[in-house]
N, C-alpha and C. Protein backbone atom coordinates (compact mmCIF):
# COMPACT_ATOMS: atom_id res chain seq x y z
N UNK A 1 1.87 20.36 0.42
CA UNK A 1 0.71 19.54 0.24
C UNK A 1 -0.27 19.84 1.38
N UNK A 2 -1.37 19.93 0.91
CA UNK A 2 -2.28 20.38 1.98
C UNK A 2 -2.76 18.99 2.35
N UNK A 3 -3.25 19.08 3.97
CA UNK A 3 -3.29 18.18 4.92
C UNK A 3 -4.39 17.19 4.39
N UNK A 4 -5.47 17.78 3.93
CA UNK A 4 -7.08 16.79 3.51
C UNK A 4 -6.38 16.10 2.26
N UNK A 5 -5.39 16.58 1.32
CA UNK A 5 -5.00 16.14 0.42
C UNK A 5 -3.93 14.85 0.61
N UNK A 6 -3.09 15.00 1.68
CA UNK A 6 -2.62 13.92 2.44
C UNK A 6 -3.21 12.77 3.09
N UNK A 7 -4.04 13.11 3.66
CA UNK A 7 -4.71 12.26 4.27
C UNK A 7 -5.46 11.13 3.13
N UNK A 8 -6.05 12.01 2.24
CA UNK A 8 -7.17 11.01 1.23
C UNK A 8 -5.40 10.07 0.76
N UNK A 9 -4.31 10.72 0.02
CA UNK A 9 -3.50 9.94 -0.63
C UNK A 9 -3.51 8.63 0.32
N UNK A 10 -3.20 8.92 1.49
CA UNK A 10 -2.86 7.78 2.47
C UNK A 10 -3.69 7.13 2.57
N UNK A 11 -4.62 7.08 2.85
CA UNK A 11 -6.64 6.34 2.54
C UNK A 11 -6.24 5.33 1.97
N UNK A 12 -6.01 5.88 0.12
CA UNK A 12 -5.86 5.30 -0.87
C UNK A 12 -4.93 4.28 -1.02
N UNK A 13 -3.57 4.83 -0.29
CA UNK A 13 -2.30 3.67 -0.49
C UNK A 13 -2.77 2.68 0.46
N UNK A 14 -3.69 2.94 1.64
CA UNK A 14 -3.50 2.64 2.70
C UNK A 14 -4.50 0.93 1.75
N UNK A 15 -5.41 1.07 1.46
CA UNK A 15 -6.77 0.29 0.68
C UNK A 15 -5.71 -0.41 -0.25
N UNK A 16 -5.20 0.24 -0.96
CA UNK A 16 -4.07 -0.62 -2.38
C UNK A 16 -3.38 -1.53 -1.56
N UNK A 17 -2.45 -1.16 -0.59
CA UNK A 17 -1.23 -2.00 0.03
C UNK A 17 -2.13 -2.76 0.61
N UNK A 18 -3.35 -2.65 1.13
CA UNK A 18 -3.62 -4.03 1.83
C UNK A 18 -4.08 -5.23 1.18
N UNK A 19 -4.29 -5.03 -0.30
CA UNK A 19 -4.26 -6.34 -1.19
C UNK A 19 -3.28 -6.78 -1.43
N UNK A 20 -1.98 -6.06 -1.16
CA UNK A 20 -0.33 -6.67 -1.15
C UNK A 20 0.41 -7.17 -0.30
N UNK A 21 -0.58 -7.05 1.55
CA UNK A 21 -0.39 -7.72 2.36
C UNK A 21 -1.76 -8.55 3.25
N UNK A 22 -2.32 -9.11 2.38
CA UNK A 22 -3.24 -9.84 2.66
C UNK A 22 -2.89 -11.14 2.31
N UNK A 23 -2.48 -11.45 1.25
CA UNK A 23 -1.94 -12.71 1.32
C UNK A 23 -0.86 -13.64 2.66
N UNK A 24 -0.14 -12.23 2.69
CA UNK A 24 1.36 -13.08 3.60
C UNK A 24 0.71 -13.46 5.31
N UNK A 25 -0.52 -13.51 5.48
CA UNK A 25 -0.85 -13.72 6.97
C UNK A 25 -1.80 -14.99 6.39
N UNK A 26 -1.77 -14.84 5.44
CA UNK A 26 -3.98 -15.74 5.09
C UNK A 26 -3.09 -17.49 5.53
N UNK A 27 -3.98 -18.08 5.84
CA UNK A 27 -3.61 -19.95 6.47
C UNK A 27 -4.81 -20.35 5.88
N UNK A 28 -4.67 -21.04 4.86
CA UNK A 28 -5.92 -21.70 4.44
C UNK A 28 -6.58 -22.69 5.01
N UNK A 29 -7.69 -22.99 5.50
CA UNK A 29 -8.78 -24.42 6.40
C UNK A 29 -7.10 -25.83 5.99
N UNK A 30 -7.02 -25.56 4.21
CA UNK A 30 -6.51 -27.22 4.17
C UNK A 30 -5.22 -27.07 5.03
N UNK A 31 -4.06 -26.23 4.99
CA UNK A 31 -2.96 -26.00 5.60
C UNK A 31 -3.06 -25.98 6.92
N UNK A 32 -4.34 -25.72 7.75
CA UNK A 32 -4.76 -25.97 9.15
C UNK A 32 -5.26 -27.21 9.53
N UNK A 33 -5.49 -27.97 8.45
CA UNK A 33 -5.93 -29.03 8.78
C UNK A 33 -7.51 -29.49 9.06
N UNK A 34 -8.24 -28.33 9.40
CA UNK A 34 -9.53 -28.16 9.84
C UNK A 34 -10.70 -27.19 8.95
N UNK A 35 -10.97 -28.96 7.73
CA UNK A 35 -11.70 -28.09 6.90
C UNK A 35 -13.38 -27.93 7.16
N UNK A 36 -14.12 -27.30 7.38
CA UNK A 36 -15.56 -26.59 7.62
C UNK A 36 -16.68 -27.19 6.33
N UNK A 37 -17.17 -28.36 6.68
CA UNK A 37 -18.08 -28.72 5.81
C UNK A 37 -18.50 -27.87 5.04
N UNK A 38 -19.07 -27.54 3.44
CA UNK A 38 -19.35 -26.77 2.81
C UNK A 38 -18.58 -25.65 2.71
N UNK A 39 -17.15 -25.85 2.82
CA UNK A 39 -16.95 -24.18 2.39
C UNK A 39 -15.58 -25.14 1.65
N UNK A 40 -14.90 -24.27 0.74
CA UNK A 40 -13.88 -24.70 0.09
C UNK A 40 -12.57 -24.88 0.87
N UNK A 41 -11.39 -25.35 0.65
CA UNK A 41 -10.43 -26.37 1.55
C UNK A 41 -9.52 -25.00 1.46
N UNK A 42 -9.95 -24.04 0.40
CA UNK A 42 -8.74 -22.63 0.25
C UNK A 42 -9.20 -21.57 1.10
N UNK A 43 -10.43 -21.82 1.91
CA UNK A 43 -10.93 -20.46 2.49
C UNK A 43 -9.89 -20.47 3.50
N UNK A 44 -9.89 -19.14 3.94
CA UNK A 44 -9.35 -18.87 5.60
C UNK A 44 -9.46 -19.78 7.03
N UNK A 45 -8.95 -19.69 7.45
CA UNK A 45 -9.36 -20.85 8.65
C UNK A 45 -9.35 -19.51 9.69
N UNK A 46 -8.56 -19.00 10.26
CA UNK A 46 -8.28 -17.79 10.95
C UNK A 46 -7.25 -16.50 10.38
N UNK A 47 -7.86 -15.33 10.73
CA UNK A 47 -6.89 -14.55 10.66
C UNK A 47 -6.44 -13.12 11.31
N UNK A 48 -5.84 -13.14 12.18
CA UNK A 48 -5.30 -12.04 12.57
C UNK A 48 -5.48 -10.45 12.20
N UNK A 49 -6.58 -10.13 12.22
CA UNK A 49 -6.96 -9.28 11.55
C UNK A 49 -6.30 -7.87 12.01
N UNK A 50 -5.86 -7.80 13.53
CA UNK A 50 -5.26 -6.34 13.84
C UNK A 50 -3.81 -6.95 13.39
N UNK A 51 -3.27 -7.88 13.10
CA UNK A 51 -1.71 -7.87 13.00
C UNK A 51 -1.97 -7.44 11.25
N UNK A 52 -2.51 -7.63 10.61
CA UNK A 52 -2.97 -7.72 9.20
C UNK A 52 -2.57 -6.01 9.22
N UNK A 53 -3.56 -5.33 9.69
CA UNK A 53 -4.16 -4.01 9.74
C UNK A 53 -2.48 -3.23 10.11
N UNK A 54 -2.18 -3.83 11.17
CA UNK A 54 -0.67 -2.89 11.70
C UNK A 54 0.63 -3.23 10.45
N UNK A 55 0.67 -4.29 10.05
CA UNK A 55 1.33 -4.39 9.23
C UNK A 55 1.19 -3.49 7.67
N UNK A 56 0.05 -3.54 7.53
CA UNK A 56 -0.54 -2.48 6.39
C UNK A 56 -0.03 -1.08 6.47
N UNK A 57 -0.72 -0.79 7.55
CA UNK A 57 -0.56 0.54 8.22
C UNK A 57 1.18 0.97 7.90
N UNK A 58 1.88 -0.03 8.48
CA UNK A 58 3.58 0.33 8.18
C UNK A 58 4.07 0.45 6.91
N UNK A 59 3.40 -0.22 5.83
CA UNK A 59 3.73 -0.48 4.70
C UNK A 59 2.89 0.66 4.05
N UNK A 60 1.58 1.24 4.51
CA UNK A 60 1.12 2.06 3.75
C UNK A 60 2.25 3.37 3.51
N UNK A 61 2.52 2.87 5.21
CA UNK A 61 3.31 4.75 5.79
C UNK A 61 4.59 5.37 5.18
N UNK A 62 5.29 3.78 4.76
CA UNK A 62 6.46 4.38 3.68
C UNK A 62 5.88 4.36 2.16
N UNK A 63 4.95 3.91 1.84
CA UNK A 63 4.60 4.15 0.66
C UNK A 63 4.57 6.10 0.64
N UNK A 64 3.50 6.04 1.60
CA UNK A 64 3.04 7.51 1.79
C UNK A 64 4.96 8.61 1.48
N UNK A 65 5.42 7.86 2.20
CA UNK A 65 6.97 8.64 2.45
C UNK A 65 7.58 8.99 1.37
N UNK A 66 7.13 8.07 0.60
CA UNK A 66 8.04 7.90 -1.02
C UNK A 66 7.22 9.26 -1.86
N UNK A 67 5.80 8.57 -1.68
CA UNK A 67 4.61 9.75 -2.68
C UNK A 67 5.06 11.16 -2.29
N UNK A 68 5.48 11.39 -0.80
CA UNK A 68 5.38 12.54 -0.39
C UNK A 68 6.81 12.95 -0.78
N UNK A 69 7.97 12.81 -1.03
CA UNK A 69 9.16 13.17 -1.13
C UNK A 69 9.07 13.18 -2.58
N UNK A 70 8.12 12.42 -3.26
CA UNK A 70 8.35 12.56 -5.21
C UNK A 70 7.58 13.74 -5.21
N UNK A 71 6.51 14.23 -4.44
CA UNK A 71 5.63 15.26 -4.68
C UNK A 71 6.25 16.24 -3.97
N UNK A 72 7.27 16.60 -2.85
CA UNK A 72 7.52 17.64 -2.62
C UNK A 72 8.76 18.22 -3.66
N UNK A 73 9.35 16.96 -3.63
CA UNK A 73 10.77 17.55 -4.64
C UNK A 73 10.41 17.26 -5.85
N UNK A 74 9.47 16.66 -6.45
CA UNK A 74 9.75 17.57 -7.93
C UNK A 74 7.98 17.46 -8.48
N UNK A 75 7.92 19.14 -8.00
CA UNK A 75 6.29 19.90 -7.90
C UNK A 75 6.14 19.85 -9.66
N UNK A 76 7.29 19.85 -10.66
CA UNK A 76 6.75 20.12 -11.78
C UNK A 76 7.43 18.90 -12.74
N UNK A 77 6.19 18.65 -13.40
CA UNK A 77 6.78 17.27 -14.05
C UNK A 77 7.47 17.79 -14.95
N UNK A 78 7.05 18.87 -16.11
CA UNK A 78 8.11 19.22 -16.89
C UNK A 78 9.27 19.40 -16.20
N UNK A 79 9.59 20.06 -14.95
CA UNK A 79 11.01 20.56 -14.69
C UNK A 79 11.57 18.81 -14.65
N UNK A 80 11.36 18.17 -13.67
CA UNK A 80 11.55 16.85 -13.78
C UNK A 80 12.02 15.97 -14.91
N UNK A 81 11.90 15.97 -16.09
CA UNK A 81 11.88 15.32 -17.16
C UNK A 81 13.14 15.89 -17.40
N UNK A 82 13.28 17.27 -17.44
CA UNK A 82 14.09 18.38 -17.91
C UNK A 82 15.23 17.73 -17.13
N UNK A 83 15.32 17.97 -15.91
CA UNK A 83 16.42 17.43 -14.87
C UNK A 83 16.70 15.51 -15.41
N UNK A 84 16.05 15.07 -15.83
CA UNK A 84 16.81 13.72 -15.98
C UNK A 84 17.09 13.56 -17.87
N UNK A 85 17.15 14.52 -18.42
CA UNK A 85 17.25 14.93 -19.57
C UNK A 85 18.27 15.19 -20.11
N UNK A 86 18.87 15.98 -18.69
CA UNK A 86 20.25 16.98 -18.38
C UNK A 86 19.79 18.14 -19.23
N UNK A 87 18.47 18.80 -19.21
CA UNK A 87 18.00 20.27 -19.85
C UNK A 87 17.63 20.96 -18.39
N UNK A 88 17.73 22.11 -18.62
CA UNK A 88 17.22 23.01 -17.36
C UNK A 88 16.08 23.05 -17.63
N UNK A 89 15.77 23.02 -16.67
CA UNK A 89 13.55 23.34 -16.60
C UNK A 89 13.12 24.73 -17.63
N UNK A 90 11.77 24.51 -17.93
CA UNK A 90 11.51 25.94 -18.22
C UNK A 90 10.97 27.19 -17.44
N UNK A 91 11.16 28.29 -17.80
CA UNK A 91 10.25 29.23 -16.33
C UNK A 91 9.04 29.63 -16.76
């Protein structure tokens, strides 16, 4: 896998996984107790935004680990199919 091609995948997981860990840090105003006239009782009150970011980052990085080990070991989807088929690939 070439390197610019790595990098964008990781970008990408990196942007996806952080809507899958955005929730588990968020403290809503009502759960803090300290709700902000005019804004709704579900907004954010505070949030940790570099623990957010490092946590992502870890979760992107084995995502990345997984993409990269399905894409190095099996380069051809036909052979792939073939192998869980129990057929030998074609050449």
């Amino acid at each position: 896998m070439r390197t610019s091609i790595a990098i964008a995948i990781f970008f990408c997981l990196w942007f996806i996984t952080l809507f899958g860990v955005l929730p588990f840090f968020a403290k809503t105003q009502d759960e803090a107790g300290e709700v902000v006239p005019g804004t709704p009782e579900s907004a954010p009150s505070r949030i940790n935004i570099w623990k957010l970011f490092l946590v992502n980052t870890l979760v992107a990085i084995v995502a990345f680990a997984v993409v990269y080990v399905v894409i190095a070991n099996f380069d051809a989807i036909a052979g792939f199919f073939g192998v869980v088929l129990g057929r030998e690939p074609a050449n």
